[in-house]
Protein backbone atom coordinates (compact mmCIF):
# COMPACT_ATOMS: atom_id res chain seq x y z
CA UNK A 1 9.34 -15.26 -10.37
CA UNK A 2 6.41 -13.67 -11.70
CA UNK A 3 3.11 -14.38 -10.83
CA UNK A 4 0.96 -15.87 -14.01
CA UNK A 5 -1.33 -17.93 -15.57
CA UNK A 6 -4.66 -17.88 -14.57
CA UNK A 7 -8.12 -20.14 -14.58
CA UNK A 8 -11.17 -19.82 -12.71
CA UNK A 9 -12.09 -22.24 -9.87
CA UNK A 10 -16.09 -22.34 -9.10
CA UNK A 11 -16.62 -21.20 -5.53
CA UNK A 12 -15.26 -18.99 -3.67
CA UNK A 13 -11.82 -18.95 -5.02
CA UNK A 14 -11.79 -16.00 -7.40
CA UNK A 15 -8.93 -15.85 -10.55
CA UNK A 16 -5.97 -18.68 -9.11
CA UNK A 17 -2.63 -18.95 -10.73
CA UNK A 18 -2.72 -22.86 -11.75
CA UNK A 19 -0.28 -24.91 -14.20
CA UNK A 20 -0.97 -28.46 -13.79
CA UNK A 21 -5.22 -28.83 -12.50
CA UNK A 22 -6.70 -28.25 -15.89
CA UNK A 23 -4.90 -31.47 -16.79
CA UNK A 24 -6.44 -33.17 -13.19
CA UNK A 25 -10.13 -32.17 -13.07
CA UNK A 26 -12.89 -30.87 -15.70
CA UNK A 27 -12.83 -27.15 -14.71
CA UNK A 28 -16.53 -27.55 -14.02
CA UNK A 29 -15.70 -29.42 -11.45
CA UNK A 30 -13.00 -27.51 -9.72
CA UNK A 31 -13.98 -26.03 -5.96
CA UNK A 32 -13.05 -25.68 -3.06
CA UNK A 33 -13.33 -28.96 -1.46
CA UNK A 34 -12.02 -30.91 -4.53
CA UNK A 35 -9.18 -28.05 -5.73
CA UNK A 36 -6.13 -28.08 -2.49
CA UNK A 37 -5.39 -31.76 -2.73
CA UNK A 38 -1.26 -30.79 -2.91
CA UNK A 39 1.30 -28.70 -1.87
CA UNK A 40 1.10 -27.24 -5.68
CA UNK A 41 -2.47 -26.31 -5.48
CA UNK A 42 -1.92 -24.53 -2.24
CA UNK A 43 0.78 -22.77 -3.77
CA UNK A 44 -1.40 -22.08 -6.77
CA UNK A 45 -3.72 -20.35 -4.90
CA UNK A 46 -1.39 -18.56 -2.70
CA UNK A 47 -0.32 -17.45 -5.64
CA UNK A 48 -3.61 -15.89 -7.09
CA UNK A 49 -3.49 -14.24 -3.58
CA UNK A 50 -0.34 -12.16 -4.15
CA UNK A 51 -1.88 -11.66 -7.63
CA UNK A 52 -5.51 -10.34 -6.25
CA UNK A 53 -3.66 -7.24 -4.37
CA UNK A 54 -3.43 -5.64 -7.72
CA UNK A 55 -6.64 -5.05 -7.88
CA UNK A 56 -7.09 -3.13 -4.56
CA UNK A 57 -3.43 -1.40 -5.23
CA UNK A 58 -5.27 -0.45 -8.65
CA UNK A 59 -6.42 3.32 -6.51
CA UNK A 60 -5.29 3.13 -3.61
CA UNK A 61 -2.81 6.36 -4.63
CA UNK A 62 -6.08 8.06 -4.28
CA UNK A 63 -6.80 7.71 -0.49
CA UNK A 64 -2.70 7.96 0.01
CA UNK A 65 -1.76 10.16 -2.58
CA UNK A 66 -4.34 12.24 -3.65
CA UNK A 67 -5.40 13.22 -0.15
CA UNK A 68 -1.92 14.23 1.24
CA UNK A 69 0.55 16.90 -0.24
CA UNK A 70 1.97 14.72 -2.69
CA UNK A 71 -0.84 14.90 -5.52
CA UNK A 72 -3.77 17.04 -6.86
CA UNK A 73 -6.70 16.30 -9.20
CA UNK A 74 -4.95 18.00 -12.33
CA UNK A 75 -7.81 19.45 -14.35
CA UNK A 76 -9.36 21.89 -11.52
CA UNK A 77 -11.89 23.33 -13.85
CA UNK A 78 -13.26 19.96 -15.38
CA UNK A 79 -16.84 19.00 -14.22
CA UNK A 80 -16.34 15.32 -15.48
CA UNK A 81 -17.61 13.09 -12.67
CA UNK A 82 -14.74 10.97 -12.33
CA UNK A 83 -12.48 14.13 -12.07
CA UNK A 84 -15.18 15.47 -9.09
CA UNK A 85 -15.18 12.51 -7.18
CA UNK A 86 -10.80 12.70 -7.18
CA UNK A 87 -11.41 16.24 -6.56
CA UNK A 88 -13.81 15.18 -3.34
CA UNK A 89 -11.16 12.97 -2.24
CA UNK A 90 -8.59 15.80 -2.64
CA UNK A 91 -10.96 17.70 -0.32
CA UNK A 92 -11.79 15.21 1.97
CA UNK A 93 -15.48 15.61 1.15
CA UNK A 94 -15.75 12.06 -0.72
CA UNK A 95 -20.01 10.99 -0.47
CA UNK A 96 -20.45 7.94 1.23
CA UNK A 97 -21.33 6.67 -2.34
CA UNK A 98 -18.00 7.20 -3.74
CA UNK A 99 -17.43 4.68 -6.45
CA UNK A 100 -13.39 4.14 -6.11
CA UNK A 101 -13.67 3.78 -2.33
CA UNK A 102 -16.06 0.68 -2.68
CA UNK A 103 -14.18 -0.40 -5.46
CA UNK A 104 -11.63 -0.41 -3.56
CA UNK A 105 -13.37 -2.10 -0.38
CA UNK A 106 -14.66 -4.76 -2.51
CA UNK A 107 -11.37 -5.58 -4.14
CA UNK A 108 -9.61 -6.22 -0.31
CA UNK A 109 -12.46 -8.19 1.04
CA UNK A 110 -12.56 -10.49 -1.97
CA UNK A 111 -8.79 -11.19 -1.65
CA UNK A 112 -9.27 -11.58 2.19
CA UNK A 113 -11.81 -13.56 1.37
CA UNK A 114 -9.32 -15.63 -0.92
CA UNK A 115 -6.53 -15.75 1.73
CA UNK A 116 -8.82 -17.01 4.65
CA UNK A 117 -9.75 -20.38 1.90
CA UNK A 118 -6.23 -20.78 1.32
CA UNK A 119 -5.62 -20.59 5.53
CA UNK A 120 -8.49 -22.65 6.21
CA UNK A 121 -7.17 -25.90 3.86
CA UNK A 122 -3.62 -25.14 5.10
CA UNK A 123 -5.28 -25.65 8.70
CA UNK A 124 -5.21 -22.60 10.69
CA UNK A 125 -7.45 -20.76 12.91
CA UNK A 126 -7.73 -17.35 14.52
CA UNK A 127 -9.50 -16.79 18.20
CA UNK A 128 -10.30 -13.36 18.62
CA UNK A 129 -11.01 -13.98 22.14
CA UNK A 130 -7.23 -14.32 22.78
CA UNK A 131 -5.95 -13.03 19.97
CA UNK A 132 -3.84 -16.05 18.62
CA UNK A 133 -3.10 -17.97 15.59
CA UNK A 134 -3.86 -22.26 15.67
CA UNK A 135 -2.71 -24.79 13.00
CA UNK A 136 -4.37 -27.58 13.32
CA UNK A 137 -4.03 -31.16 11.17
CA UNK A 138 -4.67 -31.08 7.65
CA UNK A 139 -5.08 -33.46 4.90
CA UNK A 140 -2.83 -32.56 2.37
CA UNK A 141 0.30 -34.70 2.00
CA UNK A 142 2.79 -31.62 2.30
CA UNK A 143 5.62 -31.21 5.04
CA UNK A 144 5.08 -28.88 8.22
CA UNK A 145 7.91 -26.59 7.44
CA UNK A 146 6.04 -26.18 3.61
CA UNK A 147 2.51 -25.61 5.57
CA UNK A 148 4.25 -23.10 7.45
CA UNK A 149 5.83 -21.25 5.08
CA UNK A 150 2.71 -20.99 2.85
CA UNK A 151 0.52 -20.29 5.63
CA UNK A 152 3.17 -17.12 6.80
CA UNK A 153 2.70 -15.76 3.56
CA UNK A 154 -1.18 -15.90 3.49
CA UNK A 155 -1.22 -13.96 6.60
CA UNK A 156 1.38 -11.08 5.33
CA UNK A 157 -0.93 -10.74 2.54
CA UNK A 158 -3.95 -10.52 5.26
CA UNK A 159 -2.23 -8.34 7.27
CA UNK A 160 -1.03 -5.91 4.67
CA UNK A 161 -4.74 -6.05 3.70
CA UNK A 162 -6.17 -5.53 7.12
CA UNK A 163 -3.13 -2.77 8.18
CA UNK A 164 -4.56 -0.72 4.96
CA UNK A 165 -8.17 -0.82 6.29
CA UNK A 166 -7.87 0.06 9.73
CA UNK A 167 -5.69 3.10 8.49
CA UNK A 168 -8.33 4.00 6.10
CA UNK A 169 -11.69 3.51 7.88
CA UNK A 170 -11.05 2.55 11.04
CA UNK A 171 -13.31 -0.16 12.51
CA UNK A 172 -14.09 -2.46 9.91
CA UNK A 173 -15.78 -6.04 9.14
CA UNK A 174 -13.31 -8.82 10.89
CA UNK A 175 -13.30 -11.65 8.51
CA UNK A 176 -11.24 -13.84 9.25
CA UNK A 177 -12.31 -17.40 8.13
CA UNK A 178 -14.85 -18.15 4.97
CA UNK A 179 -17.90 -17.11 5.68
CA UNK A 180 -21.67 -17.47 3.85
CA UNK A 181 -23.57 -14.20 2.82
CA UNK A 182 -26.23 -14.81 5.56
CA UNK A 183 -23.10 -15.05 8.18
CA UNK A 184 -21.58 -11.70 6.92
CA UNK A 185 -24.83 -9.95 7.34
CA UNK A 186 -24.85 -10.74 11.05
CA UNK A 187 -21.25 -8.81 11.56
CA UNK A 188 -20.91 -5.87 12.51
CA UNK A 189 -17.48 -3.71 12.44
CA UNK A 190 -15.23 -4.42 15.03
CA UNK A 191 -13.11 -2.12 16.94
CA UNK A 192 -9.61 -0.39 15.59
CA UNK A 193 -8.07 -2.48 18.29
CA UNK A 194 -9.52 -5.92 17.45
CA UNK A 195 -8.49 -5.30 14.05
CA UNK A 196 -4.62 -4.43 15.30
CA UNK A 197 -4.96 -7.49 17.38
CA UNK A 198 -5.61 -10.06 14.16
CA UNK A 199 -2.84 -7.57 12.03
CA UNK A 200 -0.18 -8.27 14.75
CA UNK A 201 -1.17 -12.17 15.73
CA UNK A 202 -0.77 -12.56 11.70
CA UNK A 203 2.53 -10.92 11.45
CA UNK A 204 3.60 -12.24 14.35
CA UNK A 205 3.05 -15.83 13.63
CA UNK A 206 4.47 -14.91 10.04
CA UNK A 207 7.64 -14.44 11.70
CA UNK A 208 8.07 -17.07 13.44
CA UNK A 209 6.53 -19.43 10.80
CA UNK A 210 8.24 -17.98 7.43
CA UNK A 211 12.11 -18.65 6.25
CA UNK A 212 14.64 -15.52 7.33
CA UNK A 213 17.16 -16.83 4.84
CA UNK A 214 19.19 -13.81 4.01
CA UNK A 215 18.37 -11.60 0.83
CA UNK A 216 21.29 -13.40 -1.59
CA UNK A 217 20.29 -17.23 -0.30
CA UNK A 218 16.81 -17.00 -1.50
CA UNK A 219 16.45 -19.02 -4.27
CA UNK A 220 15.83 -16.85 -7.67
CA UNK A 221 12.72 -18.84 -8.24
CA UNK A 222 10.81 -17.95 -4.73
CA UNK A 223 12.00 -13.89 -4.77
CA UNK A 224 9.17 -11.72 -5.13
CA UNK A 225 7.69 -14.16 -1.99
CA UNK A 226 6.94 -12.75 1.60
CA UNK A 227 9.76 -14.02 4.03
CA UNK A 228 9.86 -13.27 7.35
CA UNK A 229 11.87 -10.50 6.65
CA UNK A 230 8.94 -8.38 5.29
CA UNK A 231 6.69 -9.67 7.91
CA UNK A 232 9.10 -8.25 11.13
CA UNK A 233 8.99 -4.74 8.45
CA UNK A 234 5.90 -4.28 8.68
CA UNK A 235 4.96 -5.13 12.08
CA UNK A 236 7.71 -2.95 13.20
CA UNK A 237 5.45 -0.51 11.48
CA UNK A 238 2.43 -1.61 12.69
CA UNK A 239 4.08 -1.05 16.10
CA UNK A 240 5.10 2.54 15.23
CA UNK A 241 1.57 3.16 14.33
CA UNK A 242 0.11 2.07 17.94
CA UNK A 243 3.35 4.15 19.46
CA UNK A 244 5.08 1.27 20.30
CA UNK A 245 8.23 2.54 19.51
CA UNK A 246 10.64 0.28 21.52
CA UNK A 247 9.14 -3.09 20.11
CA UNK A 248 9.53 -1.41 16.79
CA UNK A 249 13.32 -0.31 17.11
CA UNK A 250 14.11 -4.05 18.15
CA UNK A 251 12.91 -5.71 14.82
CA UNK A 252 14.05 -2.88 12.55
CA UNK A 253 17.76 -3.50 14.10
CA UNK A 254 17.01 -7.06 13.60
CA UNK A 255 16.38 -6.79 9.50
CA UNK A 256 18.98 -4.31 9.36
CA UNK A 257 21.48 -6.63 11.19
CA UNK A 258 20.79 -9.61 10.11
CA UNK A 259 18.77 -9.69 7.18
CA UNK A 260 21.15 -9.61 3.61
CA UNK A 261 18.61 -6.48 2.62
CA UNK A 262 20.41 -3.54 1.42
CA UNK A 263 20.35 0.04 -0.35
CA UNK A 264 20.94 -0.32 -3.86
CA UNK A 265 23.71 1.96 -4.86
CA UNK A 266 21.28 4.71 -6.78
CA UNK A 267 17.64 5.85 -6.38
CA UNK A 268 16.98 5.17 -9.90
CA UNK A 269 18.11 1.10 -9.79
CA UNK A 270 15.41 0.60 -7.18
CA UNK A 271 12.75 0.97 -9.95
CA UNK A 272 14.50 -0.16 -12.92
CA UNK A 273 12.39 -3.25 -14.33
CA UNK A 274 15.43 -4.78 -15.55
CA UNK A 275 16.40 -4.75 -11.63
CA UNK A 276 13.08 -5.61 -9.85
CA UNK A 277 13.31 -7.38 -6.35
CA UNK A 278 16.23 -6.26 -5.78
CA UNK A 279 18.15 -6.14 -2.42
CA UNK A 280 15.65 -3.30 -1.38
CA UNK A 281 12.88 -4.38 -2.01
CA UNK A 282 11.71 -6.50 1.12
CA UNK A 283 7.78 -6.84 -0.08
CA UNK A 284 6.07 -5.26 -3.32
CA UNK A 285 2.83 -5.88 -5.41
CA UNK A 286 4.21 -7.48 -8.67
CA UNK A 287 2.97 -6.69 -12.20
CA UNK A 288 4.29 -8.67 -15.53
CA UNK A 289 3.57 -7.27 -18.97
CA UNK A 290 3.14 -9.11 -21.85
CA UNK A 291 -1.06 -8.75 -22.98
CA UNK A 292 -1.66 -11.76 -20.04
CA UNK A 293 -3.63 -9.34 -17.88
CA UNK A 294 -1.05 -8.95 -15.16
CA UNK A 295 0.46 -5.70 -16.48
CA UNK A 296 1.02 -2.36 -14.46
CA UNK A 297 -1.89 0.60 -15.38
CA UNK A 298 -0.15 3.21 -13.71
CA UNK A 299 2.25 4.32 -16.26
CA UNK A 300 -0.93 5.00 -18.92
CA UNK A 301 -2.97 6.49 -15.69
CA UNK A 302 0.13 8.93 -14.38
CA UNK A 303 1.40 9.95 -17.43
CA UNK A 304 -0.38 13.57 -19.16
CA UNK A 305 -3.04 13.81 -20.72
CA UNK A 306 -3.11 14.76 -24.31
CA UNK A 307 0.67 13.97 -24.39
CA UNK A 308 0.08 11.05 -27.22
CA UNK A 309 2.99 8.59 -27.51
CA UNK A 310 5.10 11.49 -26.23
CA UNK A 311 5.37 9.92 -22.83
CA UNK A 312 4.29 6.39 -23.07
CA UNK A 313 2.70 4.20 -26.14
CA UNK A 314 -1.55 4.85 -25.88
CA UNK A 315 -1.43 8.66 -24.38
CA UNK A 316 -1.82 8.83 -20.80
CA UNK A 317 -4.77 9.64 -18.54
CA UNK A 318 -3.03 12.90 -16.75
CA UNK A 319 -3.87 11.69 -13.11
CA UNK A 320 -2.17 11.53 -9.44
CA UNK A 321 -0.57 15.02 -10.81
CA UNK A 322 2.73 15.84 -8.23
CA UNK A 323 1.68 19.20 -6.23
CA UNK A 324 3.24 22.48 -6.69
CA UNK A 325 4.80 22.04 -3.42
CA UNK A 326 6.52 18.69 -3.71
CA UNK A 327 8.24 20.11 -7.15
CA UNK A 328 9.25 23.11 -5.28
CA UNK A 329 10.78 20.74 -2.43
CA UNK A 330 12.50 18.53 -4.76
CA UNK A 331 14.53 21.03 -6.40
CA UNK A 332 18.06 20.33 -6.46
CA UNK A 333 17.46 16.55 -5.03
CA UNK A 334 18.58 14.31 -7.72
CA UNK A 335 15.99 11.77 -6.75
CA UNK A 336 13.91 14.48 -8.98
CA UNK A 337 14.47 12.53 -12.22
CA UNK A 338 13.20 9.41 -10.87
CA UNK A 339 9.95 11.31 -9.42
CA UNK A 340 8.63 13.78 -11.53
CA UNK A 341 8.90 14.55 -15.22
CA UNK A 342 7.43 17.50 -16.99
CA UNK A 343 5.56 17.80 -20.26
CA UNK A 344 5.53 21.04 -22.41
CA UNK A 345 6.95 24.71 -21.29
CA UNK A 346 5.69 27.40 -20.64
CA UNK A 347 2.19 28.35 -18.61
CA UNK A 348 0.93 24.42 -20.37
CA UNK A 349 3.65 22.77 -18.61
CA UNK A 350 2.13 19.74 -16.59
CA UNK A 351 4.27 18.25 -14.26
CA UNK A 352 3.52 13.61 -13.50
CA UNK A 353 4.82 11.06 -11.82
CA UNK A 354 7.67 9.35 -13.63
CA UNK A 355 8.63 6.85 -10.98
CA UNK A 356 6.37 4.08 -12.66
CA UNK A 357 6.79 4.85 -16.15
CA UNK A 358 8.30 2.04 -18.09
CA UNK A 359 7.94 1.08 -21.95
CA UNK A 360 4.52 -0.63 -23.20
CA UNK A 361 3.70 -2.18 -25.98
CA UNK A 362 0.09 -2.20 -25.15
CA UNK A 363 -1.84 0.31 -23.31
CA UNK A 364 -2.29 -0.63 -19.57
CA UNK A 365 0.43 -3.46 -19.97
CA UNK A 366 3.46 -2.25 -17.75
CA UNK A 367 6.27 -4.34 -16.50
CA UNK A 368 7.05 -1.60 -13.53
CA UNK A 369 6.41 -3.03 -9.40
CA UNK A 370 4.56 -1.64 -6.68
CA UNK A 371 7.30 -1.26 -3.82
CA UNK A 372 5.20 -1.91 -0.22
CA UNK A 373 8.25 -2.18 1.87
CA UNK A 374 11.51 -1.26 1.19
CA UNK A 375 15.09 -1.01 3.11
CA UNK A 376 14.89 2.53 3.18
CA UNK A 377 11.62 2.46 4.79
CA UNK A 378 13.30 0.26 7.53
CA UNK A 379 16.53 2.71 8.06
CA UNK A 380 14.18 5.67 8.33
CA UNK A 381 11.46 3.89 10.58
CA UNK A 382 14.25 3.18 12.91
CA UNK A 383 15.03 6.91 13.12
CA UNK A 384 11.41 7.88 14.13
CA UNK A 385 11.80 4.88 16.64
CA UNK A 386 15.07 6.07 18.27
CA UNK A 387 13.94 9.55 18.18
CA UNK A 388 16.21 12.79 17.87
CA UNK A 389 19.96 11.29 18.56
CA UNK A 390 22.86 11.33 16.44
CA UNK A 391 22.42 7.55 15.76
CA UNK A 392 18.47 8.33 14.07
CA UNK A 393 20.73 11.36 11.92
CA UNK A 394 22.70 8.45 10.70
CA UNK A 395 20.32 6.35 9.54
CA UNK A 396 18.68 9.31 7.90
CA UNK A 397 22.30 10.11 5.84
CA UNK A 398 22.56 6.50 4.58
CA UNK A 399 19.31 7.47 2.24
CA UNK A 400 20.67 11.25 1.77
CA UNK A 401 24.01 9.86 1.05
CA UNK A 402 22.81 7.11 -1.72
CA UNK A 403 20.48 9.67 -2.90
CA UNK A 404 23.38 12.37 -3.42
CA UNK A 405 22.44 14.53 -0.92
CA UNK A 406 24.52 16.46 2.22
CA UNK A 407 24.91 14.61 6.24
CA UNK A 408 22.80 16.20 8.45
CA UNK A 409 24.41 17.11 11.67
CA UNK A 410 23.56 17.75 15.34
CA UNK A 411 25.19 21.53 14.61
CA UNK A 412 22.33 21.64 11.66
CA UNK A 413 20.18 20.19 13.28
CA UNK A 414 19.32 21.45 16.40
CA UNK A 415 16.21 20.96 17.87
CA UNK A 416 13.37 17.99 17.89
CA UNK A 417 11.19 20.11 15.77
CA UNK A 418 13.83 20.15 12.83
CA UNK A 419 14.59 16.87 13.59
CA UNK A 420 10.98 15.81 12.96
CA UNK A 421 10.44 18.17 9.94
CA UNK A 422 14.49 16.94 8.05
CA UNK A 423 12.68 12.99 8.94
CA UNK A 424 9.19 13.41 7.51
CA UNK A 425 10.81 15.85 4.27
CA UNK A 426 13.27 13.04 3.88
CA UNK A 427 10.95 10.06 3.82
CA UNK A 428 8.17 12.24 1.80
CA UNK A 429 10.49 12.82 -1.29
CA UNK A 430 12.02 9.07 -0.63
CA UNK A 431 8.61 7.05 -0.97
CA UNK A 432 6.95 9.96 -2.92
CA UNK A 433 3.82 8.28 -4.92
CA UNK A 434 4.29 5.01 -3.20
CA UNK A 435 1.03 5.41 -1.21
CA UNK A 436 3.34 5.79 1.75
CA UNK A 437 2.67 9.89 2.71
CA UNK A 438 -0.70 9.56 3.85
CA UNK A 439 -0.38 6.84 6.49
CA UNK A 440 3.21 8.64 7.36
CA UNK A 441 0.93 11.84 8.01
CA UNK A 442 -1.37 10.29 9.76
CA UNK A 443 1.31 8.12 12.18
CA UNK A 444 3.03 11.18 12.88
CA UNK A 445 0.25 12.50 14.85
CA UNK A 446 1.41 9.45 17.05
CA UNK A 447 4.94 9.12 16.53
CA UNK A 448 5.94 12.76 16.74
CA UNK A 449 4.87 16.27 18.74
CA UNK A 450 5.28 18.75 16.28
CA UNK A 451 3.84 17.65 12.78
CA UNK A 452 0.40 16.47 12.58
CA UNK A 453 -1.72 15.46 9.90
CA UNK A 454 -4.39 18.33 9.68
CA UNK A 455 -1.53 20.80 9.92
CA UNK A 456 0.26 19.19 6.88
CA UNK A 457 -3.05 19.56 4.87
CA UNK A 458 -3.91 22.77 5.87
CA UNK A 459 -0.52 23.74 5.04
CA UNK A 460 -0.62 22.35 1.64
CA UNK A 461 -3.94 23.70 1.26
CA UNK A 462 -2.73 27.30 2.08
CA UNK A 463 0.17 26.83 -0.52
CA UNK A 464 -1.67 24.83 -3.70
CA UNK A 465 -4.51 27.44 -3.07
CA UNK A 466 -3.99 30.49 -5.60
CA UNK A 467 -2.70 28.45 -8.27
CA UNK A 468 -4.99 25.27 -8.18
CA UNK A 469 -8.47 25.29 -5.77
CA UNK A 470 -9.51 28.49 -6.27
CA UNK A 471 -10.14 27.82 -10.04
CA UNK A 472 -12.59 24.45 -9.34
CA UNK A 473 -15.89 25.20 -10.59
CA UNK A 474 -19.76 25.10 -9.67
CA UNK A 475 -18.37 26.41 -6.64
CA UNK A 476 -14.88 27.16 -5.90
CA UNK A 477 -13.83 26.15 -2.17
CA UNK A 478 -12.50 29.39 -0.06
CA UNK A 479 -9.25 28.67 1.80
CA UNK A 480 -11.07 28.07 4.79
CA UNK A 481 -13.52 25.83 3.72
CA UNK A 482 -9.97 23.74 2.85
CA UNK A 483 -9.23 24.06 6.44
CA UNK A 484 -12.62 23.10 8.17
CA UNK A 485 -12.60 19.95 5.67
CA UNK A 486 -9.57 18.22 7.16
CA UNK A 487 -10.49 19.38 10.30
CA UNK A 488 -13.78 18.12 10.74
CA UNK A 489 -13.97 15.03 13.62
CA UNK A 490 -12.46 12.01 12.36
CA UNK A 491 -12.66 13.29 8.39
CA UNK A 492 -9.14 11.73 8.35
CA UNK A 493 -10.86 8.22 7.81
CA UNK A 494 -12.89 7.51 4.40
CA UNK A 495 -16.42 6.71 4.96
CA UNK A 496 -17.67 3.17 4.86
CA UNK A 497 -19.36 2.14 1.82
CA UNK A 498 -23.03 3.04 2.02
CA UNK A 499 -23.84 0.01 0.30
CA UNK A 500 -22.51 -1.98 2.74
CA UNK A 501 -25.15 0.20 5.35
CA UNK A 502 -28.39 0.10 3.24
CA UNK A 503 -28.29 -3.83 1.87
CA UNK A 504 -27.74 -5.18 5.80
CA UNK A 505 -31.04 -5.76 6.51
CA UNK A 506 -30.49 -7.55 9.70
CA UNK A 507 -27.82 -5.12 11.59
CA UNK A 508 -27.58 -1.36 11.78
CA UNK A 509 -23.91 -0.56 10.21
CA UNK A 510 -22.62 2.45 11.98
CA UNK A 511 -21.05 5.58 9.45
CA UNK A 512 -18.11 6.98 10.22
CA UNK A 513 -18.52 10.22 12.10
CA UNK A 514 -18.34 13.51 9.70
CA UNK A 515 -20.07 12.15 6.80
């Protein structure tokens, strides 16, 4: 199902999917302590929970995107502010001020902040002393296995939340209950690990919480859900992130084995909204058009602009542009179609991202989902896992072979370096422009020895130059300015939102280091 109908719950509850409490309670009247009563409401609110990561999805292509090799800022000689500040994230000199990235920060907390209501009625605590997850008795008439399931999904959501942070900024605020405005003033970040420590004690107790039902005996109503399925995914990535690559091979094997999950026989059907969670898709932000608010932006936002209704219905905004390189590396892979399209000929030809362009009727209003974890991502995880063998070269084929492409071979592939480079080529083109190639970058510098994050960029740098940075205005960057940028200590993590610095009046907030 798809996630709908809203109405707004006084508190601290935000926008709630609801279908039966306007009939139970004036909504003046609804809050917190008078709203979970039932296992409905709980699921009503869970539900407004899978529908708030939207709103932080909304540019999030901009820290993942935008600031790898994937995308540029496609007018280089505009001076409009909002195409300076993508052009600041493009060369990782965003202000601490920068109005997307406390956008976005706002939009996580308040759906954390959403999630740890929903955890708190459904009974469950966190102690960051020891790391570990407590439910404790609850009120509402609803059975344990129910409470369970609900609560598993809560803390995917928090996790997925969380996992995005700590990739992002590092140390952040650890909120992990509902808190008053005079108690989040007295916080101060926590450490990266303390963060990974709530991440993996949610997905953890997800797991063994949530159904595993295999992918054809969910029910058609609860697809689109977290399972336990998608929480063992992304730990398993979580682990690969810390470098735990054993504990991570063990539960990819797991959802490959045992799971139902599957490729879907073409690249294309993956993304097809007459197709969506399908056998592939193990977790993904969902979006339903149809002028109720709930409709995917990113096929107006990706698609050029000044194309009219060539493209889509309402002209598109011409952001998130695919990089020179990326088209040069996808020639001849017929996962092209699906990626990038291109608009005009000639010297005006812009090249955009196709892969979430699907028919509206209203501007802003698309039916297309947001894939977060997908079966692919689990066969090609397992590679990096395993390493450079034959078995990792396998898993590797099953995605070239679906997409069309030649086997790789231990004759072709000879060494750990072009192991490394055929694995993070495959899974770039693979998840292009699903906010994946950032956080890829940046867990290389763990998972593998001979690709690294500031080496990517100052490759792509070096390559984009001539043709794209050297024609930004009011001044263009040199080359090596490029390079210093992502070089610069810890410039790899966005800076926390200096609003978040100057209104704490009662702690000093500590700034990332290199802004």
């Amino acid at each position: 199902m798809k996630y709908l109908q809203y109405v707004i719950i006084i508190g601290c509850l935000g926008l709630l999917s609801c279908k039966k409490v306007i009939d139970l309670y004036p909504q003046s009247n609804l809050n917190t302590g008078t709203y979970y009563s039932n296992l409905e409401e709980v699921k009503a609110a869970l539900t407004g929970c899978y529908n708030g990561m939207q709103r932080s999805l909304s540019n999030e292509w901009q820290f993942t995107e935008l600031r790898s090799d994937n995308s540029k800022q496609g007018q280089p000689g505009s001076t409009a502010s909002t195409n300076r500040d993508l052009s600041d994230l493009d060369m990782f000199t965003p202000s601490t001020s920068h109005q997307a990235i406390y956008t976005y920060w706002l939009a996580t907390y308040n759906n954390i902040r959403n999630i740890n209501i929903v955890l708190q009625k459904l009974g469950v605590t966190y102690s960051p002393a020891s790391g570990t997850l407590t439910f404790n008795a609850v009120n509402i008439p609803l059975t344990e296995a129910d409470r369970k399931q609900l609560a598993g999904e809560a803390m995917v959501i928090r996790a997925y939340h969380y996992f995005n942070l700590v990739r992002l900024f590092g140390g952040v605020f650890l909120v992990h209950e509902p808190i008053t405005p005079a108690q989040a003033k007295e916080m101060n970040r926590a450490g990266i690990t303390d963060i990974y420590k709530l991440i993996e004690a949610d997905l953890t107790t997800a797991v063994a919480s949530m159904n595993t039902l295999k992918y054809n005996q969910i029910p058609t109503a609860e697809l689109g859900r977290a399972t336990g399925w998608a929480a063992k995914g992304m730990l398993a990535k979580v682990y690969l992130t810390l470098g735990r690559k054993a504990e991570a091979a063990t539960l990819l094997q797991d959802v490959i084995t045992n799971s139902g999950y599957s490729l879907q026989a073409s690249y294309a059907n993956v993304f097809s909204i007459t197709n969506e969670v399908n056998s592939e898709i193990l977790f993904a932000v969902r979006y339903k058009a149809g002028g109720i608010g709930l409709g995917s932006h990113f096929g107006n936002t990706f698609a050029p602009l000044g194309s009219g209704s060539a493209i889509i219905n309402g002209d598109g905004d011409g952001l998130n542009y695919p990089t020179n390189d990326l088209d040069t590396a996808t020639i001849g892979d017929p996962r092209k179609p699906t990626l990038i399209g291109v608009y005009g000929s000639g010297s005006s030809a812009k090249l955009y991202v196709k892969k979430f362009l699907s028919p509206v009727t209203l501007v802003d209003d698309g039916e297309s989902d947001w894939p977060v974890l997908r079966y692919a991502d689990i066969l090609l995880m397992l590679a990096e896992a395993q390493g450079y063998t034959q078995p990792s070269l396998d898993l590797i084929n099953a995605v070239r072979t679906r997409a069309g492409l030649p086997n790789l071979t231990m004759a072709t592939i000879t060494t750990l370096a072009q192991f490394e480079k055929a694995l993070s080529t495959e899974r770039r083109i693979e998840f292009a422009f699903e906010n994946q190639r950032w956080f890829d970058l940046v867990r290389f510098n763990t998972t593998m020895t001979t690709i690294t994050a500031v080496q990517a960029m100052k490759d792509h740098y070096s390559v984009e130059y001539y043709n794209h940075y050297r024609l930004y205005v009011a001044p263009a960057p040199t080359l090596a300015e490029l390079h210093a940028n992502v070089s610069v200590n810890n410039r790899l993590l966005l800076p926390i939102p200096q609003r978040e610095i100057d209104t704490n009046t009662q702690l000093v907030i500590e700034q990332n280091t290199g802004y």
